[in-house]
N, C-alpha and C. Protein backbone atom coordinates (compact mmCIF):
# COMPACT_ATOMS: atom_id res chain seq x y z
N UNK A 1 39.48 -40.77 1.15
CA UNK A 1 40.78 -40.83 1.76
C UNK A 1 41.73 -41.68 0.94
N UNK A 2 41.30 -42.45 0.31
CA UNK A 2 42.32 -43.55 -0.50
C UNK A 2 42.27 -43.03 -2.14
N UNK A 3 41.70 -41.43 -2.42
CA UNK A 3 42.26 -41.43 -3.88
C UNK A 3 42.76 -39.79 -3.47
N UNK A 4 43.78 -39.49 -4.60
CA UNK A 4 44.30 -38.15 -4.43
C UNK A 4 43.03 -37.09 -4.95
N UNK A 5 43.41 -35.53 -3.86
CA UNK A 5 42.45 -34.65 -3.96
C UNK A 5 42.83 -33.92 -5.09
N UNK A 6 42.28 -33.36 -5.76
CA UNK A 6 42.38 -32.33 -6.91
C UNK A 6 41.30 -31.46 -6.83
N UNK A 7 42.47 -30.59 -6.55
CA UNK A 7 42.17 -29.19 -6.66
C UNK A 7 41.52 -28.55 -8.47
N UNK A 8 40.49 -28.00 -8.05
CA UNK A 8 39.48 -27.12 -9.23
C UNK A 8 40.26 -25.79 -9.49
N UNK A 9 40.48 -26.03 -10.51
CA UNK A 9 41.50 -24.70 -10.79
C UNK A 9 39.96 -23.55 -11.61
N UNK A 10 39.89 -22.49 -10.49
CA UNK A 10 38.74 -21.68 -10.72
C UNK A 10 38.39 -20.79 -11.58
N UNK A 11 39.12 -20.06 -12.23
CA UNK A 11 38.45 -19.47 -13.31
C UNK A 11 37.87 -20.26 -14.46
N UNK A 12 39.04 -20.97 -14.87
CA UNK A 12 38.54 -22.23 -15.59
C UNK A 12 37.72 -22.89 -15.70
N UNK A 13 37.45 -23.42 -14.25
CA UNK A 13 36.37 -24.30 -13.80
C UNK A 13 35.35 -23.61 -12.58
N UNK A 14 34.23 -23.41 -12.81
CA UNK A 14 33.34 -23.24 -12.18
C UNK A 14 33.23 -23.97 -10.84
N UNK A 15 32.57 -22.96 -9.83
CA UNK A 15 32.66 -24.66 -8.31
C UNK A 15 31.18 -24.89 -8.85
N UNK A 16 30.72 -25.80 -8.50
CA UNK A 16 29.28 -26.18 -8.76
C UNK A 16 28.81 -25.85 -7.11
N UNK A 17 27.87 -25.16 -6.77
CA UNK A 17 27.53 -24.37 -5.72
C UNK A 17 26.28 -25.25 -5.46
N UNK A 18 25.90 -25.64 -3.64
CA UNK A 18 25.36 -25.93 -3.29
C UNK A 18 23.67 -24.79 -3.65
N UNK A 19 22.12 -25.88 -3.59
CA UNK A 19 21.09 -25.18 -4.03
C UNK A 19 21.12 -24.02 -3.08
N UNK A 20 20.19 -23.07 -3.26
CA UNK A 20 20.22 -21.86 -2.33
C UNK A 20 21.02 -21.29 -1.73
N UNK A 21 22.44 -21.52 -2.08
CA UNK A 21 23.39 -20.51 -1.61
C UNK A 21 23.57 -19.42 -1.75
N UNK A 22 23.61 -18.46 -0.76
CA UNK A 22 23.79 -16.92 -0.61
C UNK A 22 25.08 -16.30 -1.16
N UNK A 23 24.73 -15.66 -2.39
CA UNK A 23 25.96 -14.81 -3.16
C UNK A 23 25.92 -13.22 -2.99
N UNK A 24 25.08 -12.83 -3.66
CA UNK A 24 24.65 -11.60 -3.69
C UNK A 24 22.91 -11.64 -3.44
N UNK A 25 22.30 -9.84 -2.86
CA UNK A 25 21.50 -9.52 -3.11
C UNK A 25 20.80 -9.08 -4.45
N UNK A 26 19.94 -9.44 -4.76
CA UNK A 26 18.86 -9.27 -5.85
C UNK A 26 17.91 -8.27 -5.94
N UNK A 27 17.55 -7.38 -6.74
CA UNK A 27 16.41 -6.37 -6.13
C UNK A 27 14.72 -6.46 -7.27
N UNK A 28 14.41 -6.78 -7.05
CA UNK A 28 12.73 -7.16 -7.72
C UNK A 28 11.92 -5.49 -7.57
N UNK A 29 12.47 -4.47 -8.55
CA UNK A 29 12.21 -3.62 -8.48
C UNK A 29 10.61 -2.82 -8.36
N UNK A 30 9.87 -4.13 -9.24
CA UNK A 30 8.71 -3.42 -9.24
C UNK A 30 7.93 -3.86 -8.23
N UNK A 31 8.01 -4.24 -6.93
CA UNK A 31 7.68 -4.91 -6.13
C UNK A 31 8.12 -3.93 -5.23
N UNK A 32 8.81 -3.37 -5.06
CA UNK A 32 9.71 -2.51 -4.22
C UNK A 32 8.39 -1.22 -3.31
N UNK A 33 8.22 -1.03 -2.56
CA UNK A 33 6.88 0.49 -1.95
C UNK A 33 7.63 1.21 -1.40
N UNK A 34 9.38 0.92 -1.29
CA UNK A 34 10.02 2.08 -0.76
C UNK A 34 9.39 2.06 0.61
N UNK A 35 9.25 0.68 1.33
CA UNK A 35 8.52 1.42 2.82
C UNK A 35 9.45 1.04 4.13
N UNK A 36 10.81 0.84 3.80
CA UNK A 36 11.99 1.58 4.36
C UNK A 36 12.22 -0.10 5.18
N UNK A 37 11.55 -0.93 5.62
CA UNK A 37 11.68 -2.05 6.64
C UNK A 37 13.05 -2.53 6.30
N UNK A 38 13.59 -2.55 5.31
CA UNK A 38 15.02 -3.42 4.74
C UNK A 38 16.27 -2.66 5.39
N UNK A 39 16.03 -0.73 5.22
CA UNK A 39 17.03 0.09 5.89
C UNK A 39 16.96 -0.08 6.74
N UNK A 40 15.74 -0.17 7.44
CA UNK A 40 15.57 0.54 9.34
C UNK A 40 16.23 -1.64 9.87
N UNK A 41 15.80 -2.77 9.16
CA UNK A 41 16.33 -3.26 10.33
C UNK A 41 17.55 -4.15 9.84
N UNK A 42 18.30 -3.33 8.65
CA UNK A 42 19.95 -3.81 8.21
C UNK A 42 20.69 -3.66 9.62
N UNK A 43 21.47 -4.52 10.25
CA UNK A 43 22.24 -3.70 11.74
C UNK A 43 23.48 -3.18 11.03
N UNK A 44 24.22 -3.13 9.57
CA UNK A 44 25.20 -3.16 9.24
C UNK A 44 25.32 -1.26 8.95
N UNK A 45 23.55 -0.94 8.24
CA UNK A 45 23.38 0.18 7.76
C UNK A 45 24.14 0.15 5.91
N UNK A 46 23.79 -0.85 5.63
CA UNK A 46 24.29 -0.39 4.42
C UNK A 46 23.49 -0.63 3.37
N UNK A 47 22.36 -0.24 3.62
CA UNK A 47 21.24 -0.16 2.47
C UNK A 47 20.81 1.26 2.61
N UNK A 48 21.10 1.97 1.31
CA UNK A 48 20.65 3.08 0.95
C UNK A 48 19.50 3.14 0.10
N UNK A 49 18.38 4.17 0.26
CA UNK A 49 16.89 4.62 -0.21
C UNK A 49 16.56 5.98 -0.80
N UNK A 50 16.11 6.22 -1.43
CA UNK A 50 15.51 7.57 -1.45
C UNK A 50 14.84 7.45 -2.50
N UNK A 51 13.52 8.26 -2.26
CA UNK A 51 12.67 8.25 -2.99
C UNK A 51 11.60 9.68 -2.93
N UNK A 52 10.91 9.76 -3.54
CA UNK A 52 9.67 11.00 -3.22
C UNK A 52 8.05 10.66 -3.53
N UNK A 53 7.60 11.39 -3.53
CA UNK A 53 6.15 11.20 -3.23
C UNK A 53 5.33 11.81 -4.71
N UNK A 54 4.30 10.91 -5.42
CA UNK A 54 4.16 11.01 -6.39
C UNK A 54 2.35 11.53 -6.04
N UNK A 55 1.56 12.67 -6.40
CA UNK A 55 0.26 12.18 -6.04
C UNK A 55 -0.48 11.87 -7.52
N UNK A 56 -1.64 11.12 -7.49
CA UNK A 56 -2.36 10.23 -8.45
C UNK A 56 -3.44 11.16 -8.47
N UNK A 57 -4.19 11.67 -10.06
CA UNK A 57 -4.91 11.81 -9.82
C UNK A 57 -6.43 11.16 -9.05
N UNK A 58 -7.49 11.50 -8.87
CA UNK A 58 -8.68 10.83 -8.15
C UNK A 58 -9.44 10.17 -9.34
N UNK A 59 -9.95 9.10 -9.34
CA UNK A 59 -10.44 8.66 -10.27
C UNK A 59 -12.17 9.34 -10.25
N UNK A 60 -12.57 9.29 -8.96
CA UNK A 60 -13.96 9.68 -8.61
C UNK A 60 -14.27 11.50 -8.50
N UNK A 61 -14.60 12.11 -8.96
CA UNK A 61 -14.72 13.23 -8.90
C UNK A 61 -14.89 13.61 -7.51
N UNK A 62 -15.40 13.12 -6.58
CA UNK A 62 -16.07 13.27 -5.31
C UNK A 62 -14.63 12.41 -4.36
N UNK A 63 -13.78 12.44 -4.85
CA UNK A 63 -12.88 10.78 -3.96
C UNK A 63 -11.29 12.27 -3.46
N UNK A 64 -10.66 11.76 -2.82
CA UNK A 64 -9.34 12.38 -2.84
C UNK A 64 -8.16 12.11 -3.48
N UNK A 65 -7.32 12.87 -4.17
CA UNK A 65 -6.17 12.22 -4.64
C UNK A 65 -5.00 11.64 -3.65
N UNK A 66 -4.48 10.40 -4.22
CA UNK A 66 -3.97 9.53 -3.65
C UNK A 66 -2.41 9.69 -3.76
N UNK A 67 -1.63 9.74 -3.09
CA UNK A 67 0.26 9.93 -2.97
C UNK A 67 0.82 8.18 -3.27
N UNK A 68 1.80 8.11 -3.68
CA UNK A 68 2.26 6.85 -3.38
C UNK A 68 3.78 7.28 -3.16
N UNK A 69 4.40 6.16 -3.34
CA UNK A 69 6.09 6.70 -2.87
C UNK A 69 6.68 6.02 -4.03
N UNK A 70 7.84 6.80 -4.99
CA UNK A 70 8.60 6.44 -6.11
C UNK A 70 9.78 6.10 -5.58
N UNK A 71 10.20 4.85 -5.87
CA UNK A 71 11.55 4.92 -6.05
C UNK A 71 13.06 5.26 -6.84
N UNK A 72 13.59 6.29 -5.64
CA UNK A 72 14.63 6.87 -6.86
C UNK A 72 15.64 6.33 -6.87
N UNK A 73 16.47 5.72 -5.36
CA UNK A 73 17.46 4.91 -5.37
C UNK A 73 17.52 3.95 -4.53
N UNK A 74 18.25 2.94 -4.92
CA UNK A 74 18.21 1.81 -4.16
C UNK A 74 19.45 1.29 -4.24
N UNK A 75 20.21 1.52 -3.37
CA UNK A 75 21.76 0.82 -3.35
C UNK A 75 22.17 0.00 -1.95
N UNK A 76 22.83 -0.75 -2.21
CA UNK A 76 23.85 -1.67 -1.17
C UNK A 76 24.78 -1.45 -1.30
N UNK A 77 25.75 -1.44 0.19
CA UNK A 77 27.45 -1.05 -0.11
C UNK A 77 27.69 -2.90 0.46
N UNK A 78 28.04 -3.49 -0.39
CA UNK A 78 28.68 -5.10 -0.21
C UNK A 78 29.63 -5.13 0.56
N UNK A 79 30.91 -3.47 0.67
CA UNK A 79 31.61 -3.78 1.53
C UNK A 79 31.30 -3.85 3.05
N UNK A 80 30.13 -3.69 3.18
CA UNK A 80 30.34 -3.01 4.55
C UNK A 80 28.70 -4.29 4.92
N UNK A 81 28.22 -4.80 3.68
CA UNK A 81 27.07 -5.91 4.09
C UNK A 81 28.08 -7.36 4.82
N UNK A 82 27.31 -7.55 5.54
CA UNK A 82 27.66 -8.88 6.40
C UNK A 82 26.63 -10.25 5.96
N UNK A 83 26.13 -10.31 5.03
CA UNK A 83 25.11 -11.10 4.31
C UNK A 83 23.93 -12.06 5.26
N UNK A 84 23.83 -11.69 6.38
CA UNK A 84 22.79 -12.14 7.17
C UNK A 84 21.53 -12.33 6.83
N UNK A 85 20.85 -11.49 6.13
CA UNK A 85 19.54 -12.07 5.38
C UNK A 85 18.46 -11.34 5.91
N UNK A 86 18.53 -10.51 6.91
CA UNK A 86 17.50 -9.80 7.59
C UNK A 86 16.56 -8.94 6.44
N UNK A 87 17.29 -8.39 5.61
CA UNK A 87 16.82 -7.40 4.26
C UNK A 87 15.62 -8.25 3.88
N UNK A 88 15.64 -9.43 3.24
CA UNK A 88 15.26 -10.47 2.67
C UNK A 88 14.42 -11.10 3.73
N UNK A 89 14.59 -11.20 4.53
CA UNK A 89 12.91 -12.10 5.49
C UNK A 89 12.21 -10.66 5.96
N UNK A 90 12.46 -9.66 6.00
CA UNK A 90 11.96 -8.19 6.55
C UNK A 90 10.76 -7.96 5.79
N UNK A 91 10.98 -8.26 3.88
CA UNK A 91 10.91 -7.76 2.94
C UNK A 91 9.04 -8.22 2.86
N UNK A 92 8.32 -7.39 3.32
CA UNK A 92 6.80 -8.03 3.00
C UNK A 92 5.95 -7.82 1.48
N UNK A 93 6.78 -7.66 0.31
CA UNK A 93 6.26 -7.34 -0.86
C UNK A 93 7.38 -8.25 -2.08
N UNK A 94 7.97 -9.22 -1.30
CA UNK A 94 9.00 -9.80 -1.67
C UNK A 94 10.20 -9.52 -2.81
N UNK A 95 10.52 -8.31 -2.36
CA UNK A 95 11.56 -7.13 -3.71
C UNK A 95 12.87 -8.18 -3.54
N UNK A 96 13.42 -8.43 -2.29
CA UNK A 96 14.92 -8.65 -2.13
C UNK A 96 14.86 -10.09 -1.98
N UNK A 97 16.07 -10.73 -3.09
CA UNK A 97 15.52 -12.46 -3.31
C UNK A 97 17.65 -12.30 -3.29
N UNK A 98 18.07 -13.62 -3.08
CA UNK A 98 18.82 -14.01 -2.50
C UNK A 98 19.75 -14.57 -4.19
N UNK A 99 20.32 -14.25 -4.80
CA UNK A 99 21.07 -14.69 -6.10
C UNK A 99 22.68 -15.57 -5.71
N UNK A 100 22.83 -16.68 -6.38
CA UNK A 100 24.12 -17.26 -6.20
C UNK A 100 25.12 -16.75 -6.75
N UNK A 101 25.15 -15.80 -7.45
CA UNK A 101 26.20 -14.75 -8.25
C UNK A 101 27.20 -14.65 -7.07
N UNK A 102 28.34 -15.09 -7.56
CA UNK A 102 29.42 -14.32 -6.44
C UNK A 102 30.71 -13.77 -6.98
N UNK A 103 30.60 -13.56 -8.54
CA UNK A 103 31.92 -13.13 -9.13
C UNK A 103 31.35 -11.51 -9.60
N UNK A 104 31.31 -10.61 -8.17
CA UNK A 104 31.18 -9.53 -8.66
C UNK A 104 32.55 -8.59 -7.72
N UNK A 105 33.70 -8.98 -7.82
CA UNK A 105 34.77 -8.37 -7.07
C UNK A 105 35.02 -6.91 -8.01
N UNK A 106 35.44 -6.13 -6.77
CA UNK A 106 35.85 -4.96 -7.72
C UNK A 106 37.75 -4.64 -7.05
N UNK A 107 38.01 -3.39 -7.69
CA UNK A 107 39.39 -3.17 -7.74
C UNK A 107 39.40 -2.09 -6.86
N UNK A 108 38.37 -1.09 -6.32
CA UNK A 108 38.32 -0.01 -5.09
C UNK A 108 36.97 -0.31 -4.96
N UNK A 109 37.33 -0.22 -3.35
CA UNK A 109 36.33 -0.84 -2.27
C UNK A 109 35.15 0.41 -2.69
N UNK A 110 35.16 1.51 -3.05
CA UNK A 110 33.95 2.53 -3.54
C UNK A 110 33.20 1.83 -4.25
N UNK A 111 33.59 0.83 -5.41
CA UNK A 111 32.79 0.97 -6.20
C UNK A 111 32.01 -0.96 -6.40
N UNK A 112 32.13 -1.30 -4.52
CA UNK A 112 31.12 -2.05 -4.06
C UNK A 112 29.94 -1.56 -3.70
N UNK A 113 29.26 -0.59 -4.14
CA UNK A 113 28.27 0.21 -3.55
C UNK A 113 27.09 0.09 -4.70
N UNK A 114 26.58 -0.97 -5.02
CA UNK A 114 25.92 -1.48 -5.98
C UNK A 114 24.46 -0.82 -6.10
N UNK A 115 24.10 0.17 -7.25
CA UNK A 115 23.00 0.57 -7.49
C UNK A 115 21.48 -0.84 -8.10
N UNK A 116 20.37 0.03 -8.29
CA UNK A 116 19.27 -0.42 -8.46
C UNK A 116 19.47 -1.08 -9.94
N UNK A 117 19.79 -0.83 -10.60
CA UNK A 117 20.27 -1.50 -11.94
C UNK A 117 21.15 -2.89 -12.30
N UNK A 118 22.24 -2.74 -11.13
CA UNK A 118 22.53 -3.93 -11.05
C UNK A 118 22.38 -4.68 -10.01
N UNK A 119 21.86 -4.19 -9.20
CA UNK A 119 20.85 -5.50 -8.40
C UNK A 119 19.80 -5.96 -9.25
N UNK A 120 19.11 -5.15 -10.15
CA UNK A 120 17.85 -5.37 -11.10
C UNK A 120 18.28 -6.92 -12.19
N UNK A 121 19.98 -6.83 -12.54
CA UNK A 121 20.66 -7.24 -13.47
C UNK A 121 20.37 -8.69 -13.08
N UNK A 122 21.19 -8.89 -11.22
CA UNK A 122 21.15 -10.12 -10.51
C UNK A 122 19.71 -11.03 -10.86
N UNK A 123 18.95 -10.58 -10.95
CA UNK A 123 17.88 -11.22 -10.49
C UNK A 123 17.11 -12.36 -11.56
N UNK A 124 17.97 -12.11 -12.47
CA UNK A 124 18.01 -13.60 -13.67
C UNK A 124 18.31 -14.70 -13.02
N UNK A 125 19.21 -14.73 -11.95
CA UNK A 125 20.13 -15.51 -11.39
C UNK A 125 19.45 -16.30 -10.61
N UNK A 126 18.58 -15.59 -9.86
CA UNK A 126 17.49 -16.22 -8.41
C UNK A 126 16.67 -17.82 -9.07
N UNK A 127 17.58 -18.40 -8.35
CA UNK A 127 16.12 -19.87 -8.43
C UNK A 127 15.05 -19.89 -8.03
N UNK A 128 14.60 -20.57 -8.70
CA UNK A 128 12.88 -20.83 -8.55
C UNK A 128 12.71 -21.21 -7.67
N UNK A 129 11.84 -20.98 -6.80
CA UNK A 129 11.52 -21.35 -4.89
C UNK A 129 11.02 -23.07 -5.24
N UNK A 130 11.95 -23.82 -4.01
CA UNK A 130 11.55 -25.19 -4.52
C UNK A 130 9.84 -25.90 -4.20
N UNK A 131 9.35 -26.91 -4.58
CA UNK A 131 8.02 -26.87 -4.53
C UNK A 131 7.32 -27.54 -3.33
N UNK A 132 6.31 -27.04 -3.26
CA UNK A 132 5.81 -27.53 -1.94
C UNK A 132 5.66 -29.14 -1.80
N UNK A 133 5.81 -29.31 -0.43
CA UNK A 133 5.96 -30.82 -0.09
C UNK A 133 4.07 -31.43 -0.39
N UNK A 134 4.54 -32.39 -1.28
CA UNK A 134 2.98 -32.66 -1.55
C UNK A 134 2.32 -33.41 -0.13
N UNK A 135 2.52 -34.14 0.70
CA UNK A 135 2.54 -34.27 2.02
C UNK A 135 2.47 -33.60 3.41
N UNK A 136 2.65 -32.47 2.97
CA UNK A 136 2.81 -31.39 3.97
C UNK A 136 1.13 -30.96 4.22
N UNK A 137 0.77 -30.52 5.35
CA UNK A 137 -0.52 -29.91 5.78
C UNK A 137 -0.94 -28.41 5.19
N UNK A 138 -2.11 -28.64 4.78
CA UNK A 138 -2.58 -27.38 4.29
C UNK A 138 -2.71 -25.89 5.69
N UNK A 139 -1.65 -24.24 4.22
CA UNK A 139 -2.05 -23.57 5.89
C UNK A 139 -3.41 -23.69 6.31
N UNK A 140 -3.17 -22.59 7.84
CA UNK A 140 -4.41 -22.36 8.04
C UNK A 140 -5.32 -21.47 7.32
N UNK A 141 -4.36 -20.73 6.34
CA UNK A 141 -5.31 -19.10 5.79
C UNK A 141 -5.68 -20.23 4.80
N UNK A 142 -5.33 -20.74 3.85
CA UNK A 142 -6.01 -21.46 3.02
C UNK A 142 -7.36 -22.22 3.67
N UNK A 143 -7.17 -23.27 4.69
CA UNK A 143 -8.21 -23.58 4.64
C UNK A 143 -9.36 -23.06 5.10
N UNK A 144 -9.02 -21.71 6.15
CA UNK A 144 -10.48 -20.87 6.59
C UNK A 144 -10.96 -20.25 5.13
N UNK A 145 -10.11 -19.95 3.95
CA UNK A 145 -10.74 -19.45 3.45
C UNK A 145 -11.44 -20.48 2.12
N UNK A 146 -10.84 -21.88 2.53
CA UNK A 146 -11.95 -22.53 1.75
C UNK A 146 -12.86 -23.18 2.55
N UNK A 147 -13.05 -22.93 3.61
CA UNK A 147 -14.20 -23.26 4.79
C UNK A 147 -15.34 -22.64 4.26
N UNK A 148 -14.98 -21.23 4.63
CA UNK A 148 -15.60 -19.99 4.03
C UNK A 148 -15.82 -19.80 2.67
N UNK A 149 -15.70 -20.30 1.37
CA UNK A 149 -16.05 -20.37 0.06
C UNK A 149 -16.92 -21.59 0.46
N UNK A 150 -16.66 -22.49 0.89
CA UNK A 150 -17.52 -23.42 1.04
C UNK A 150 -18.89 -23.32 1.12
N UNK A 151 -18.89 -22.66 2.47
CA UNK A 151 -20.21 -22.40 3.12
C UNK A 151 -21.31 -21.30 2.68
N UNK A 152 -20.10 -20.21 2.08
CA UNK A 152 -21.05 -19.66 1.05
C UNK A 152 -21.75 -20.24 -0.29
N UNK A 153 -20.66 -21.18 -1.01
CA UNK A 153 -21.33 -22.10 -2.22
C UNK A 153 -22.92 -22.80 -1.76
N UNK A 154 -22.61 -23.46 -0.02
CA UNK A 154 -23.55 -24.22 -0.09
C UNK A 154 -24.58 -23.38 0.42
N UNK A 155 -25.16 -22.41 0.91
CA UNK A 155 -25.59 -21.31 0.97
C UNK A 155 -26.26 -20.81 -0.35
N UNK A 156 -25.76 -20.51 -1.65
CA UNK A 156 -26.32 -20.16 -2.59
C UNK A 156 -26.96 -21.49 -3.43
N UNK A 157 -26.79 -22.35 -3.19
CA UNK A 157 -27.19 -24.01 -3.51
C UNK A 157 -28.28 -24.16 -2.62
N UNK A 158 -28.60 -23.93 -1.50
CA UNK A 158 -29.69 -24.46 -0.72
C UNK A 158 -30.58 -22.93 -1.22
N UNK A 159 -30.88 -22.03 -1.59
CA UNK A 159 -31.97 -20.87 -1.70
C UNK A 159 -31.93 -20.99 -3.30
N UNK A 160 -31.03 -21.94 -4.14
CA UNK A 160 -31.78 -21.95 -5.52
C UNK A 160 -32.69 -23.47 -5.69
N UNK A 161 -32.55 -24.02 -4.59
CA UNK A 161 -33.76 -24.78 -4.61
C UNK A 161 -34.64 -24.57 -3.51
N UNK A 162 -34.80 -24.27 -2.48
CA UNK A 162 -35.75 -23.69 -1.99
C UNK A 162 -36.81 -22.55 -2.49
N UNK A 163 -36.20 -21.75 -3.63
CA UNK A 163 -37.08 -20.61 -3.94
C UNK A 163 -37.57 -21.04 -5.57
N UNK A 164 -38.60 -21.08 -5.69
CA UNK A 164 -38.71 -21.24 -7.57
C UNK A 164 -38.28 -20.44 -8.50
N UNK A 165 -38.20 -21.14 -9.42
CA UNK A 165 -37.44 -20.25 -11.01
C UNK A 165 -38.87 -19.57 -10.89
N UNK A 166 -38.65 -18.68 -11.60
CA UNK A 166 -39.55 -17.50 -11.80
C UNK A 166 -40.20 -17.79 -13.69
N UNK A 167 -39.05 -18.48 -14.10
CA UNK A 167 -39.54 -18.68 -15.39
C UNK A 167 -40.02 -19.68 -15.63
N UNK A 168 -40.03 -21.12 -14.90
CA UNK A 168 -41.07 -22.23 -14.85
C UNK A 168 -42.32 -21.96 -14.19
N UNK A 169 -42.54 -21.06 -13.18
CA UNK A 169 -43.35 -20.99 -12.58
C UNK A 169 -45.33 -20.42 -13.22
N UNK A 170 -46.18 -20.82 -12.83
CA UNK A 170 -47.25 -20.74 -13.57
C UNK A 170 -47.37 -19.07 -13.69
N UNK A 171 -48.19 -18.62 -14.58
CA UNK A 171 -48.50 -17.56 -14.89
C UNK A 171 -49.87 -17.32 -13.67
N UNK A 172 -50.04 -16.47 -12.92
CA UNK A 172 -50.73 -15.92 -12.19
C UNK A 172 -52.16 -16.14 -12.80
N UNK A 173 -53.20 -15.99 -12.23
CA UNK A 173 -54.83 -16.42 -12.86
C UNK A 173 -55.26 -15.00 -12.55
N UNK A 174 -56.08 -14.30 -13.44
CA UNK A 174 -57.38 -12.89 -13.33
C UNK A 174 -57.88 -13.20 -12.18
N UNK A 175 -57.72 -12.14 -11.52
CA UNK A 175 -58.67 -12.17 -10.62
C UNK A 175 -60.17 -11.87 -10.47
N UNK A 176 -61.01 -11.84 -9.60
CA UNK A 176 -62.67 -12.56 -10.81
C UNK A 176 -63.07 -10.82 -11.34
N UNK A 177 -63.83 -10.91 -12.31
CA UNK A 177 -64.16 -9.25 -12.68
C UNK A 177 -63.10 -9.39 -13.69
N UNK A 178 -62.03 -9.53 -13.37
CA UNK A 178 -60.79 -8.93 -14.35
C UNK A 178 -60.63 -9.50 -15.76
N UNK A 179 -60.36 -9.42 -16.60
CA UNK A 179 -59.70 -10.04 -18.39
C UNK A 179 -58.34 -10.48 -17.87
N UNK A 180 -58.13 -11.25 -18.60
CA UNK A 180 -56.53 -11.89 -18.62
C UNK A 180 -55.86 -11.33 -19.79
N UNK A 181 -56.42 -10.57 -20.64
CA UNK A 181 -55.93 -9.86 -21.86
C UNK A 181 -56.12 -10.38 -22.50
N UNK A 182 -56.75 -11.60 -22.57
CA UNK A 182 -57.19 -12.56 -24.02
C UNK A 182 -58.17 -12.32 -24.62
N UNK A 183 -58.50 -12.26 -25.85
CA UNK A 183 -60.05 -12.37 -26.65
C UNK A 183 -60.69 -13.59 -26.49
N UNK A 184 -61.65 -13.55 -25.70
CA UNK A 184 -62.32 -14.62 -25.85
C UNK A 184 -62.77 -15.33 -27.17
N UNK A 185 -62.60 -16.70 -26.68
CA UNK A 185 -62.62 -17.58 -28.04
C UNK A 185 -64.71 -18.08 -28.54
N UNK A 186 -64.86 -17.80 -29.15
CA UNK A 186 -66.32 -18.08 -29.52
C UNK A 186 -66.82 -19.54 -30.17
């Protein structure tokens, strides 16, 4: 309050943008299964899809061939996005990441309708997810599943000493009548 404000004259000068601020969408293409959750729960409707169905051959002679889904397009219309974030927490293969880019204005509102290429472009932009609190509690999937490595380790640790090496162990004795395969010594 007691020094004068000055104004950031913006092209010039960059604003320095708070961490994780929401600019644009990002698209992490190869991550993408095309399995529609981002369209069906946008409420704005402005995520466009299309794609087709690719089948794989069978690797097993005896197995069936397998379909997957290609992606052919992937666009956002910005004019008509309300930037809520639903796309992005929906997203269970984590394609759509959140970029601070916000100098993408255009001159007709058409040609806010941003294809797979340059969402692909954004995604230099995305910060690195910040790091876990070293203090924080381990999840739960982690630790059942080092419960469970556990108990199997100690499991294969208690039956390699309970059972003998096979290669320290004595060589078996003839049974009576029988040779041991040796020449007797004279």
């Amino acid at each position: 309050m007691t020094k004068r404000a000055v104004t950031a004259q913006y092209p010039e000068t960059q604003p320095e943008l708070p961490p994780r601020s929401r600019g644009v969408i990002a698209l992490l293409e190869e991550n993408c299964t095309v399995c529609m959750l981002c369209a069906r729960e946008c409420p704005d409707w402005c995520i466009y899809i299309d794609s087709h169905k690719e089948t794989l051959a069978a690797v097993d002679p005896n197995a069936r061939a397998r379909t997957r889904n290609v992606l052919d397009r992937f666009a956002i219309d910005f004019s008509l996005c309300m930037y809520c974030g639903i796309c992005i927490e929906v997203c269970p293969f984590d394609a759509l990441f959140w970029s601070p880019e916000f100098e993408y204005a255009e001159t007709d509102i058409h040609e806010l309708t941003h294809e797979r290429d340059r969402l692909r472009e954004w995604m230099w932009t995305v910060p690195a997810p910040p790091a876990l609190d070293a203090a924080a509690e381990e999840p739960k999937e982690i630790a059942a599943a080092r419960k469970s490595a556990d108990k199997i380790t100690a499991a294969r640790a208690a039956t390699r000493t309970t059972a003998p090496d096979p290669s320290t162990a004595p060589a078996p004795s003839p049974a009576p009548g029988e040779t041991s395969g040796e020449e007797p010594t004279t």
